[in-house]
PDB file of N, CA and C in Angstrom:
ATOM      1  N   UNK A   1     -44.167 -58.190 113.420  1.00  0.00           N
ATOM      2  CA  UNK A   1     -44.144 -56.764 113.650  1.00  0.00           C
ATOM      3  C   UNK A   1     -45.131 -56.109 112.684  1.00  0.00           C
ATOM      4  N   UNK A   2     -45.758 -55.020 113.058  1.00  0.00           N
ATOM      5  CA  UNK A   2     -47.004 -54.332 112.465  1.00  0.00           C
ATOM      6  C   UNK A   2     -46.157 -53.630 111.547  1.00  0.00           C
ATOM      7  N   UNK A   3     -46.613 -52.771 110.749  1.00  0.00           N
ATOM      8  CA  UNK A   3     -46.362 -51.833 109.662  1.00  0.00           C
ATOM      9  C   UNK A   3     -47.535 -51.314 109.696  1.00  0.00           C
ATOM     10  N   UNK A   4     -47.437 -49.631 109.476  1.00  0.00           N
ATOM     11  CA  UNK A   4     -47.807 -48.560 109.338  1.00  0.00           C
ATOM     12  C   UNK A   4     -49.444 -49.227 108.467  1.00  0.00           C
ATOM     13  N   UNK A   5     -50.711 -48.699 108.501  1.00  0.00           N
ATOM     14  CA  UNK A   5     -51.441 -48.786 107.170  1.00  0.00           C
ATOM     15  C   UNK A   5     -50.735 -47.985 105.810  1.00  0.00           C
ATOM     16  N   UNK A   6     -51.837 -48.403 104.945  1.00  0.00           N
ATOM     17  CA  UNK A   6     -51.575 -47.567 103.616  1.00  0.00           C
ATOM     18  C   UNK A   6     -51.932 -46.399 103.757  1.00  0.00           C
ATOM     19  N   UNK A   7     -52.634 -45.824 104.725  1.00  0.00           N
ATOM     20  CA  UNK A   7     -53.442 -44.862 105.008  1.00  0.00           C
ATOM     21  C   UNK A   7     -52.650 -43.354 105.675  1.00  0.00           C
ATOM     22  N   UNK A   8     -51.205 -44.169 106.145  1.00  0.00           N
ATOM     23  CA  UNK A   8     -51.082 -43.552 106.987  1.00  0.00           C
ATOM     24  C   UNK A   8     -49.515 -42.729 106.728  1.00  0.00           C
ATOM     25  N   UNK A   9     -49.120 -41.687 106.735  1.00  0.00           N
ATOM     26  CA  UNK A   9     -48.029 -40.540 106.616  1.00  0.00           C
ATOM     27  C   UNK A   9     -47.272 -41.544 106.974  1.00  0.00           C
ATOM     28  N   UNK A  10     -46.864 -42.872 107.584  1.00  0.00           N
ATOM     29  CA  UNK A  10     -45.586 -43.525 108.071  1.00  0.00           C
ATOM     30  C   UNK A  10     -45.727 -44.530 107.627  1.00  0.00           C
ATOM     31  N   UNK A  11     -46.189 -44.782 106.437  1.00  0.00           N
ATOM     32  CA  UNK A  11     -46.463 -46.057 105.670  1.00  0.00           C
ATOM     33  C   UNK A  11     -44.805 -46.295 105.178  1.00  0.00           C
ATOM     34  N   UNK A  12     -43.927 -45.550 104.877  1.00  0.00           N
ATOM     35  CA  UNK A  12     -43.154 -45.922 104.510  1.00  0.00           C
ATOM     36  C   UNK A  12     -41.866 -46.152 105.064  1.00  0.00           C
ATOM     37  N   UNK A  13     -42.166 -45.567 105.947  1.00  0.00           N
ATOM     38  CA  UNK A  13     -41.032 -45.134 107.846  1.00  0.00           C
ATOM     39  C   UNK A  13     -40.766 -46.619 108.253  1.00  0.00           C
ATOM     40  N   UNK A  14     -39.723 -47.039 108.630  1.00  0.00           N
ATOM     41  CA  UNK A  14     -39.229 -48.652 108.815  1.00  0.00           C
ATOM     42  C   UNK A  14     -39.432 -48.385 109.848  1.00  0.00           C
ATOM     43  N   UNK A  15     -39.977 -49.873 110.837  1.00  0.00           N
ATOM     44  CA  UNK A  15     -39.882 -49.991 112.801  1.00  0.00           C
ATOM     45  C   UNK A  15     -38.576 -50.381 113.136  1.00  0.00           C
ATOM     46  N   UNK A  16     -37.914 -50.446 113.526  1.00  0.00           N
ATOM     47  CA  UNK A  16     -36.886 -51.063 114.476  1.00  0.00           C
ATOM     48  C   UNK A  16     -37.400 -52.682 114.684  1.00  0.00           C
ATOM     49  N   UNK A  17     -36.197 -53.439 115.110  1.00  0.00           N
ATOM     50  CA  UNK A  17     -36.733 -54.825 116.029  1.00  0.00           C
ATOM     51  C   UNK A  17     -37.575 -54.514 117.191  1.00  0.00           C
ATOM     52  N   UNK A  18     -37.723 -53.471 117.819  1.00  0.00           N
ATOM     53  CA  UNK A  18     -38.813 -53.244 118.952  1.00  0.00           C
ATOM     54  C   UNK A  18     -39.644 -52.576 118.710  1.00  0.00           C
ATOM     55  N   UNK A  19     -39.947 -52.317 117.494  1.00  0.00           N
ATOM     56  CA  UNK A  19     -41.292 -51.775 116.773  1.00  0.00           C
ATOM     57  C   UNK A  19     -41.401 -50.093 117.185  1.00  0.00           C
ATOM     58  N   UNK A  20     -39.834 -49.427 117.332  1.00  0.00           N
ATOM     59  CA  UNK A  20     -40.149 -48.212 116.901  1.00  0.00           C
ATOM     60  C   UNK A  20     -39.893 -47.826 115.648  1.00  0.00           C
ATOM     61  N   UNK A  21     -40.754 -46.630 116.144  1.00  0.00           N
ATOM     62  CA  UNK A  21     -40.780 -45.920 114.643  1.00  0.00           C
ATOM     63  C   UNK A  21     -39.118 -45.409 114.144  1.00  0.00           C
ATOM     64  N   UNK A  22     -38.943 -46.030 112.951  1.00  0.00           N
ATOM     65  CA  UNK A  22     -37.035 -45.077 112.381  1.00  0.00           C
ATOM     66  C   UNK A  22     -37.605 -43.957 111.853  1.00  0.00           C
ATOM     67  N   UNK A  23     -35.805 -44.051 111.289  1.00  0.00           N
ATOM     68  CA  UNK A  23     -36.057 -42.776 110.509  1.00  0.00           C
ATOM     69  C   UNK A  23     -37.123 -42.049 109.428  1.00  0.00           C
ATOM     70  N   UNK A  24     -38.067 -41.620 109.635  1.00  0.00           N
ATOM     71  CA  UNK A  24     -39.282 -40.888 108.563  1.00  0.00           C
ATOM     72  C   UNK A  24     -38.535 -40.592 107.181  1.00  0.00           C
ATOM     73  N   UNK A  25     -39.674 -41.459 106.697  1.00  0.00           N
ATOM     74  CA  UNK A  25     -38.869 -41.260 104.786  1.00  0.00           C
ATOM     75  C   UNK A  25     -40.793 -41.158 104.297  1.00  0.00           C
ATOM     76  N   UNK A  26     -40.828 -39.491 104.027  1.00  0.00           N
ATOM     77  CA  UNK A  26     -41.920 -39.216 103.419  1.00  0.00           C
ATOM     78  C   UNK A  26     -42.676 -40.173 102.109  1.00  0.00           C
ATOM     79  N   UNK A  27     -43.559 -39.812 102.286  1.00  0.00           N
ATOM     80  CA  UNK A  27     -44.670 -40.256 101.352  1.00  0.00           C
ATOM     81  C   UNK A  27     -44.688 -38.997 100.382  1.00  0.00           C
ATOM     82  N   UNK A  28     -44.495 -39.151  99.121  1.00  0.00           N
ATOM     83  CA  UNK A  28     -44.908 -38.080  98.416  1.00  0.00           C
ATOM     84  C   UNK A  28     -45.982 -38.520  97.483  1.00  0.00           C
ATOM     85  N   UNK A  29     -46.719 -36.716  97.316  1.00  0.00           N
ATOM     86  CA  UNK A  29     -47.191 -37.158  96.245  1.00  0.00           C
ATOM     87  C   UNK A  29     -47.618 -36.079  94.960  1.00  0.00           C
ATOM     88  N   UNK A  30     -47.126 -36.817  93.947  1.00  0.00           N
ATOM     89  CA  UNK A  30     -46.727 -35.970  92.580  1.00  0.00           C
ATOM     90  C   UNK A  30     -47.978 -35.119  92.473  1.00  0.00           C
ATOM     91  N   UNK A  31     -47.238 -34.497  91.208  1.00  0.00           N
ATOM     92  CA  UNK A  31     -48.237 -33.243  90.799  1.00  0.00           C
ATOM     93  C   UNK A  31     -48.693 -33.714  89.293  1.00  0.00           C
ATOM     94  N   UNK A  32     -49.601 -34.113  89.378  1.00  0.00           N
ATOM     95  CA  UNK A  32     -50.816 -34.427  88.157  1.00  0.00           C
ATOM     96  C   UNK A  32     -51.315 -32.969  87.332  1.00  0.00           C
ATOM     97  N   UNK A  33     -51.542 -33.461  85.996  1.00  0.00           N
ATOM     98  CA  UNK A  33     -52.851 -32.588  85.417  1.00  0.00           C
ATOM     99  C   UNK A  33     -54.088 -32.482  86.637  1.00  0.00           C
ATOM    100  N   UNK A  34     -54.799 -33.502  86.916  1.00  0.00           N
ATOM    101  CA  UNK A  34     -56.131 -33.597  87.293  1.00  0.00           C
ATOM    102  C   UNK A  34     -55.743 -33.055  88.683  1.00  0.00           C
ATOM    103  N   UNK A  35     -54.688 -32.590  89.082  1.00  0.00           N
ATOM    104  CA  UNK A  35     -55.082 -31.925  90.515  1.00  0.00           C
ATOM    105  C   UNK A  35     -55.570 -30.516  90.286  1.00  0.00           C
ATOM    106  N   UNK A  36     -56.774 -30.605  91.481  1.00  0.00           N
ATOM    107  CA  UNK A  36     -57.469 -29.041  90.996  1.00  0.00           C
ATOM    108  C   UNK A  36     -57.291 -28.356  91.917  1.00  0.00           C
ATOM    109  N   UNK A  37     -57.215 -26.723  92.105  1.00  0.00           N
ATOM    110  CA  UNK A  37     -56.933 -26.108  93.279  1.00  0.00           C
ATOM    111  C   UNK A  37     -58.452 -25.301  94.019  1.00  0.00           C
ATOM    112  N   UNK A  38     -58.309 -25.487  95.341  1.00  0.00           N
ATOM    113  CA  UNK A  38     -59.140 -25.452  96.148  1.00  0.00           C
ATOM    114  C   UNK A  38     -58.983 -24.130  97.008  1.00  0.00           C
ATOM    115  N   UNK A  39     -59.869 -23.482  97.135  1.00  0.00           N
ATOM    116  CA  UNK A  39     -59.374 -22.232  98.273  1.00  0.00           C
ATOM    117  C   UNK A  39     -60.310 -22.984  99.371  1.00  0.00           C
ATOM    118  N   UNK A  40     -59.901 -22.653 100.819  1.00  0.00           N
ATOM    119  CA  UNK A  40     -60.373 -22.982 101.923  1.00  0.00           C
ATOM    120  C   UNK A  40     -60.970 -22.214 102.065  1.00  0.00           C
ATOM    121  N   UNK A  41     -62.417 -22.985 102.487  1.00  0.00           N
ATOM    122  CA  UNK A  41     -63.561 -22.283 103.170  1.00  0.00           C
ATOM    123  C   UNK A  41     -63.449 -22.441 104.509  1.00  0.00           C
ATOM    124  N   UNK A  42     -63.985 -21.225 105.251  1.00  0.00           N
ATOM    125  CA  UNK A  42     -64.206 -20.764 106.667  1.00  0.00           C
ATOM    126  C   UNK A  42     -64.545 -22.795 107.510  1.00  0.00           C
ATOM    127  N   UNK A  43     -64.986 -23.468 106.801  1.00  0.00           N
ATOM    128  CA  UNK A  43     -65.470 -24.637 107.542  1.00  0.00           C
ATOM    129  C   UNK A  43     -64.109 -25.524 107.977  1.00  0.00           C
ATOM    130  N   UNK A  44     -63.018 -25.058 106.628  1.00  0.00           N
ATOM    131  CA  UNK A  44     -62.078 -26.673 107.185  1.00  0.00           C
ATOM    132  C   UNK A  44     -60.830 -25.786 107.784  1.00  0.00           C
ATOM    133  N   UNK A  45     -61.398 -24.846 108.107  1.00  0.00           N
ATOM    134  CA  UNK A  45     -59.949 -23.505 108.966  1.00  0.00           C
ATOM    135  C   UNK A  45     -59.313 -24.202 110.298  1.00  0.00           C
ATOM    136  N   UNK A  46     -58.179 -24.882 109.758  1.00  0.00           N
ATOM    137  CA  UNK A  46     -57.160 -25.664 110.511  1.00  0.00           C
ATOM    138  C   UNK A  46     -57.658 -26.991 110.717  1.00  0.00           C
ATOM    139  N   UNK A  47     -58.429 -27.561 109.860  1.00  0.00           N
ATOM    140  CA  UNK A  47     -59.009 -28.634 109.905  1.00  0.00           C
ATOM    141  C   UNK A  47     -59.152 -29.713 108.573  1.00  0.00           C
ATOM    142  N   UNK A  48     -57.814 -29.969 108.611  1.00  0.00           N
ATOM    143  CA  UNK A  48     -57.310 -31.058 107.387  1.00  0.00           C
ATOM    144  C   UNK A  48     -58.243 -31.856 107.248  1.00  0.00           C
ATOM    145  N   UNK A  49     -58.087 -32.429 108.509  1.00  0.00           N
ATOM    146  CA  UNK A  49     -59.089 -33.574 108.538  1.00  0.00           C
ATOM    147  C   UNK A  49     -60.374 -33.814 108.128  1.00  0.00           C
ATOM    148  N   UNK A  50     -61.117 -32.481 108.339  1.00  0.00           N
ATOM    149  CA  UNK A  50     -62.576 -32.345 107.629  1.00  0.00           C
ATOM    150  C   UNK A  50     -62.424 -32.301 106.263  1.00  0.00           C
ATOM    151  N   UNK A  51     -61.774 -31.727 105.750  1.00  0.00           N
ATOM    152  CA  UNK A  51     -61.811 -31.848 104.010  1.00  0.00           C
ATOM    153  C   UNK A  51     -61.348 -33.252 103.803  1.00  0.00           C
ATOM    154  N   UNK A  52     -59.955 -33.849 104.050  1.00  0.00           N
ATOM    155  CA  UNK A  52     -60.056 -35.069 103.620  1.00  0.00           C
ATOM    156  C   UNK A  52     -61.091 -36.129 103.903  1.00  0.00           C
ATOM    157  N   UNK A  53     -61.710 -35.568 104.935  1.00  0.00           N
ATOM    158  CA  UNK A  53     -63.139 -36.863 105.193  1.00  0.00           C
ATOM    159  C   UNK A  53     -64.279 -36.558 103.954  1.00  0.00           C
ATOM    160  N   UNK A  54     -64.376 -35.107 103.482  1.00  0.00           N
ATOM    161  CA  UNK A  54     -65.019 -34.777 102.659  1.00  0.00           C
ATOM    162  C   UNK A  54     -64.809 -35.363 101.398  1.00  0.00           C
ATOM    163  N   UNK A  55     -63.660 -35.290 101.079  1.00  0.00           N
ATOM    164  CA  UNK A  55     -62.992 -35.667  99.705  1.00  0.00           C
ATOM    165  C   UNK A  55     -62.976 -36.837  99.430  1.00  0.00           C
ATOM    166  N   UNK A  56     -62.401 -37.345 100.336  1.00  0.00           N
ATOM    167  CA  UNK A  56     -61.930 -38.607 100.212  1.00  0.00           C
ATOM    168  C   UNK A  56     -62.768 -39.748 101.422  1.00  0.00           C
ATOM    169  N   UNK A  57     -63.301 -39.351 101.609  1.00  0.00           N
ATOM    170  CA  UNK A  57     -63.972 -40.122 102.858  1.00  0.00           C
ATOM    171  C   UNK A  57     -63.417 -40.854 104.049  1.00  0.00           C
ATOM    172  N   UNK A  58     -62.085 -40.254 104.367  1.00  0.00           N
ATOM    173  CA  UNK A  58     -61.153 -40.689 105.121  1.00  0.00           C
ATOM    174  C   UNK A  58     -60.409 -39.643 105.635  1.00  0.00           C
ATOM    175  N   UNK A  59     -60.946 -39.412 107.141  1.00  0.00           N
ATOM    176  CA  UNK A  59     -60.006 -38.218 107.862  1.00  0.00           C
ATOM    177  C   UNK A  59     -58.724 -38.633 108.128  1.00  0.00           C
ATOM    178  N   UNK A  60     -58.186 -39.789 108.222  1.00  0.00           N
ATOM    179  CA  UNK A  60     -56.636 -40.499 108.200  1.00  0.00           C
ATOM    180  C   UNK A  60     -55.805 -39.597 106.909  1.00  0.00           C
ATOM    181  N   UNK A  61     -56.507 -38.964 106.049  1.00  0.00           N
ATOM    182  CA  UNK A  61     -56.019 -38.994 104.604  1.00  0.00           C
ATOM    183  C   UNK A  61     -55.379 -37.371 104.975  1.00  0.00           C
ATOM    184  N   UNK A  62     -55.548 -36.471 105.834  1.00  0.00           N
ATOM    185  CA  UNK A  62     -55.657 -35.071 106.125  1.00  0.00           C
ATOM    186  C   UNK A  62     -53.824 -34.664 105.477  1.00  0.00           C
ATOM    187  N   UNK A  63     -52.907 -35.743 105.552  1.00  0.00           N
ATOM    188  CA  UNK A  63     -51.696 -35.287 105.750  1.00  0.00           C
ATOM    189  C   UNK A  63     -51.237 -35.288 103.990  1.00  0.00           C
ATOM    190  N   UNK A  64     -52.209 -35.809 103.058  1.00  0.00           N
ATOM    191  CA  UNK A  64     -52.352 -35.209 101.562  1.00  0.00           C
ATOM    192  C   UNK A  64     -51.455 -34.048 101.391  1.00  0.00           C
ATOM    193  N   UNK A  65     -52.499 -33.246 102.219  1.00  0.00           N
ATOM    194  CA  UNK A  65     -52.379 -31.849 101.731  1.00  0.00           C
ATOM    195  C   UNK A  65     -51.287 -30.985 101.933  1.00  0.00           C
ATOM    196  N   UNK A  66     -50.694 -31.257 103.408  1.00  0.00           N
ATOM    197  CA  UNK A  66     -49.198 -31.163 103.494  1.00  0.00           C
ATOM    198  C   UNK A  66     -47.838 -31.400 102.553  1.00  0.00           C
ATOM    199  N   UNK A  67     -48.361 -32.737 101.821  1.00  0.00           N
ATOM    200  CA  UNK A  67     -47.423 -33.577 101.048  1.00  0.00           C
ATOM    201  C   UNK A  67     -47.427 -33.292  99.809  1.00  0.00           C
ATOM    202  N   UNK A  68     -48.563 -32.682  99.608  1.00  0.00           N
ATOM    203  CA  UNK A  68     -48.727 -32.299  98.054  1.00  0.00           C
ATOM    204  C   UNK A  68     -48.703 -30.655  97.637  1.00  0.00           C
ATOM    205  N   UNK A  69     -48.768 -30.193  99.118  1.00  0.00           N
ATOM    206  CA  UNK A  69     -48.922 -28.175  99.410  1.00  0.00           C
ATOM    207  C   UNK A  69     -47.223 -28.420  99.783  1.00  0.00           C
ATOM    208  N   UNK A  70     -45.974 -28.749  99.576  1.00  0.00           N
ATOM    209  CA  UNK A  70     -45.037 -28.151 101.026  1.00  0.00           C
ATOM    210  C   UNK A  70     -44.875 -27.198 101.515  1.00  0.00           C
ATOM    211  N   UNK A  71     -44.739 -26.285  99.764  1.00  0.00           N
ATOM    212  CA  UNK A  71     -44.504 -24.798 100.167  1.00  0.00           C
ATOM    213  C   UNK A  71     -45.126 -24.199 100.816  1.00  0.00           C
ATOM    214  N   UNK A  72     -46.244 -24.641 100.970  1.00  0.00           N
ATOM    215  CA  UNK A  72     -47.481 -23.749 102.119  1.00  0.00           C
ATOM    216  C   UNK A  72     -47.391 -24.604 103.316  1.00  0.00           C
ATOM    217  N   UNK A  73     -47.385 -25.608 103.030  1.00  0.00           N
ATOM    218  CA  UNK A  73     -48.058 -25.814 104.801  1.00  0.00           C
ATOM    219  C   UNK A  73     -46.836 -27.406 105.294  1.00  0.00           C
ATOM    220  N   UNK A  74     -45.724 -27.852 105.059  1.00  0.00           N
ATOM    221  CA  UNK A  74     -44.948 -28.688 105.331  1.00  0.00           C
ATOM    222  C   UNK A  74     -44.380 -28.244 106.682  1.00  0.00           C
ATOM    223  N   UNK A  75     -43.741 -26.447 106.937  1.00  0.00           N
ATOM    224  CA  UNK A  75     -43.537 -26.205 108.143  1.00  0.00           C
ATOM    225  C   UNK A  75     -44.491 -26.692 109.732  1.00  0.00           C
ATOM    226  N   UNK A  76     -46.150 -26.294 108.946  1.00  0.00           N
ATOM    227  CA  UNK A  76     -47.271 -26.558 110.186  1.00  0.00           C
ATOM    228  C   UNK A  76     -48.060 -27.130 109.438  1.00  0.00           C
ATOM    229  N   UNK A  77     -48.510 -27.952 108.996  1.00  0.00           N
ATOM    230  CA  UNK A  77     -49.594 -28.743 108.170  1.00  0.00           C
ATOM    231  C   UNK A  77     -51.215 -28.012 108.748  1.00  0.00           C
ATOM    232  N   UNK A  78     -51.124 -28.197 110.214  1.00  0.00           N
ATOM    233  CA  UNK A  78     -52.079 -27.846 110.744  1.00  0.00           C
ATOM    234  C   UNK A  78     -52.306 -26.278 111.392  1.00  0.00           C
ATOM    235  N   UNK A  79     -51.685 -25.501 111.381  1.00  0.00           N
ATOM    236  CA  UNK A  79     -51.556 -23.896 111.728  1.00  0.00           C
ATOM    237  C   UNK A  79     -51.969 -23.428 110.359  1.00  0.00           C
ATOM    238  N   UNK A  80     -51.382 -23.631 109.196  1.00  0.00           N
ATOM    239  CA  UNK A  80     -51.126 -23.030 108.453  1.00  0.00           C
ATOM    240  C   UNK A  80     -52.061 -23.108 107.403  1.00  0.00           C
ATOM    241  N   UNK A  81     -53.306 -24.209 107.745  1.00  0.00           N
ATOM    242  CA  UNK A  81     -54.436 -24.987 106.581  1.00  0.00           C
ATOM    243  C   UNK A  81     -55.638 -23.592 107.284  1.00  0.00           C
ATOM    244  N   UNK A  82     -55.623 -22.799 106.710  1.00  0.00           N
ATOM    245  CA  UNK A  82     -56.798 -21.321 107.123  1.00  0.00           C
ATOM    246  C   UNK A  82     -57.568 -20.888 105.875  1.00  0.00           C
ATOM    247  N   UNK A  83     -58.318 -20.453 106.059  1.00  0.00           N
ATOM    248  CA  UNK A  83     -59.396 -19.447 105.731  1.00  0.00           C
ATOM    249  C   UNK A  83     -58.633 -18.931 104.251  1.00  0.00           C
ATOM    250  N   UNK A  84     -59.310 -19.163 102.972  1.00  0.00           N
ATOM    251  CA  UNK A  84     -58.726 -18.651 102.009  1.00  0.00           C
ATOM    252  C   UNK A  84     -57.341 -19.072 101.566  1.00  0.00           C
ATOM    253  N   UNK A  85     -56.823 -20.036 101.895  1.00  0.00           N
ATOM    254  CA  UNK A  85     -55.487 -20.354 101.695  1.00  0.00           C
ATOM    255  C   UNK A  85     -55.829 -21.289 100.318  1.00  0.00           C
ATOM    256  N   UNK A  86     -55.013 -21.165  99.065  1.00  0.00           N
ATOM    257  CA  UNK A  86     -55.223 -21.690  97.794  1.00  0.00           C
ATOM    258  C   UNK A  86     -54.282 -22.952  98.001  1.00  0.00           C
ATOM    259  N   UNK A  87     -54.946 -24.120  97.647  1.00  0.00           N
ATOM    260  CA  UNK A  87     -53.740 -25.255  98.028  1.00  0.00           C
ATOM    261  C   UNK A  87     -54.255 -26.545  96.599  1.00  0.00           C
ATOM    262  N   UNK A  88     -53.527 -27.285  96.251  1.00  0.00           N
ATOM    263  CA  UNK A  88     -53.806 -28.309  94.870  1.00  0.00           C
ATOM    264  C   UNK A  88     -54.585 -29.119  95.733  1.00  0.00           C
ATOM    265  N   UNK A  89     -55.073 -30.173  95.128  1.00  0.00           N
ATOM    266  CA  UNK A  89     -56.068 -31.114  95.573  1.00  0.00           C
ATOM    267  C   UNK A  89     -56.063 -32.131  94.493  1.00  0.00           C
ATOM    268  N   UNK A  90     -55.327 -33.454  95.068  1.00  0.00           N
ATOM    269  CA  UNK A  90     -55.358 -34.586  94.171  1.00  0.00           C
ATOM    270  C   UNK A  90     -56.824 -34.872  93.942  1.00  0.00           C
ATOM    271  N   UNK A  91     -57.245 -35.486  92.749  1.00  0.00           N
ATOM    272  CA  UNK A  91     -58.361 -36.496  92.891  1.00  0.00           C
ATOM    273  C   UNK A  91     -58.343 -37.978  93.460  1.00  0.00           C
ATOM    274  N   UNK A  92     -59.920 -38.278  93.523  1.00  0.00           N
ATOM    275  CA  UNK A  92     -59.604 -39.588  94.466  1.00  0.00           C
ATOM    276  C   UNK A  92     -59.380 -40.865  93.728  1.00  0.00           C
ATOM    277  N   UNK A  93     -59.307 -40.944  92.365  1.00  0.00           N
ATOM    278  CA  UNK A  93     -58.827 -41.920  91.900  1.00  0.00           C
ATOM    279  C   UNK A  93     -57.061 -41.781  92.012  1.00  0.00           C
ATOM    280  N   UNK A  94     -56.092 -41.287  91.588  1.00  0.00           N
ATOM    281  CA  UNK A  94     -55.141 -40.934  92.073  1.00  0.00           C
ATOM    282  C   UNK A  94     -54.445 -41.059  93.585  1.00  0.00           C
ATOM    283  N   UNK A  95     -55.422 -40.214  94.045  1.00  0.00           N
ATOM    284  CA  UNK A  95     -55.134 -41.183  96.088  1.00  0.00           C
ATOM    285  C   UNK A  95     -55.037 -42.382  96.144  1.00  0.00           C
ATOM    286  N   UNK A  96     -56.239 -42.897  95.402  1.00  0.00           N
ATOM    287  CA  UNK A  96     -56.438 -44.557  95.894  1.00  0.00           C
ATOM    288  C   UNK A  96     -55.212 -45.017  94.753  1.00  0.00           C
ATOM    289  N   UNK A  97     -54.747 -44.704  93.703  1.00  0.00           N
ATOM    290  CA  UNK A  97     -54.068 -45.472  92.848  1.00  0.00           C
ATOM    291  C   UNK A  97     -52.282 -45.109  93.641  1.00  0.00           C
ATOM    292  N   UNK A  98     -52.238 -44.365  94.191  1.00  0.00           N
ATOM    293  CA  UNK A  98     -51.000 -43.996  94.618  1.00  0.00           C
ATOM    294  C   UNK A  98     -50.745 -44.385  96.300  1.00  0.00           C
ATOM    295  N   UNK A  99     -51.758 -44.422  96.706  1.00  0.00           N
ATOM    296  CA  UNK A  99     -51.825 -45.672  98.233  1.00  0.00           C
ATOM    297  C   UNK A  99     -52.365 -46.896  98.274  1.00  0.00           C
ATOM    298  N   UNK A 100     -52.713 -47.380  96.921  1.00  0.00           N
ATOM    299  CA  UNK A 100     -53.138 -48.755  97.064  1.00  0.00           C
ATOM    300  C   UNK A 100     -54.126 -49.266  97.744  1.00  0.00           C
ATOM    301  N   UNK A 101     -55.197 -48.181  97.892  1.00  0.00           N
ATOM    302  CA  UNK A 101     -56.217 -48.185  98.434  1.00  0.00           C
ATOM    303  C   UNK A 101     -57.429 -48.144  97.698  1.00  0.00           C
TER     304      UNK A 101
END
């Protein structure tokens, strides 16, 4: 049976014997010194994915920001990532040391 990548928001979510997905048991991820905060520019307006490809060179990585923002954006990850919105921003040594990537 497959398992989730490291990459991926359900890395930690168990399959069933028929390889569904169970119950979702988040990925978190802590709050560091070295996270710096970022206001969104007009370019990544509802578009996680472009900044984490930016950042991190991996648009798989977009659901970061959800996990590490809740208070802002855990309700809609993706509605709610707009124009001017102030949100933390891990660094990428930290990503990779905290997904094993």
């Amino acid at each position: 049976m497959a398992a989730y990548s490291s990459y991926s928001l359900y890395y930690n979510t168990p399959l069933d014997s028929q390889g569904r997905l169970g119950i979702w048991i988040p990925r978190t991820i802590p709050v560091s010194s070295s996270d710096s905060v970022l206001t969104l520019s007009p370019a990544y307006n509802l578009r996680p994915d472009l900044l984490a490809n930016d950042l991190y060179g991996d648009s798989r990585l977009w659901w970061i920001f959800s996990q590490r923002n809740p208070n802002a954006l855990a309700s809609d990850p993706l509605g709610k990532f707009v124009t001017g919105l102030k949100i933390y921003v891990p660094t990428v040594a930290n990503i990779k040391s905290m997904l094993g990537i």
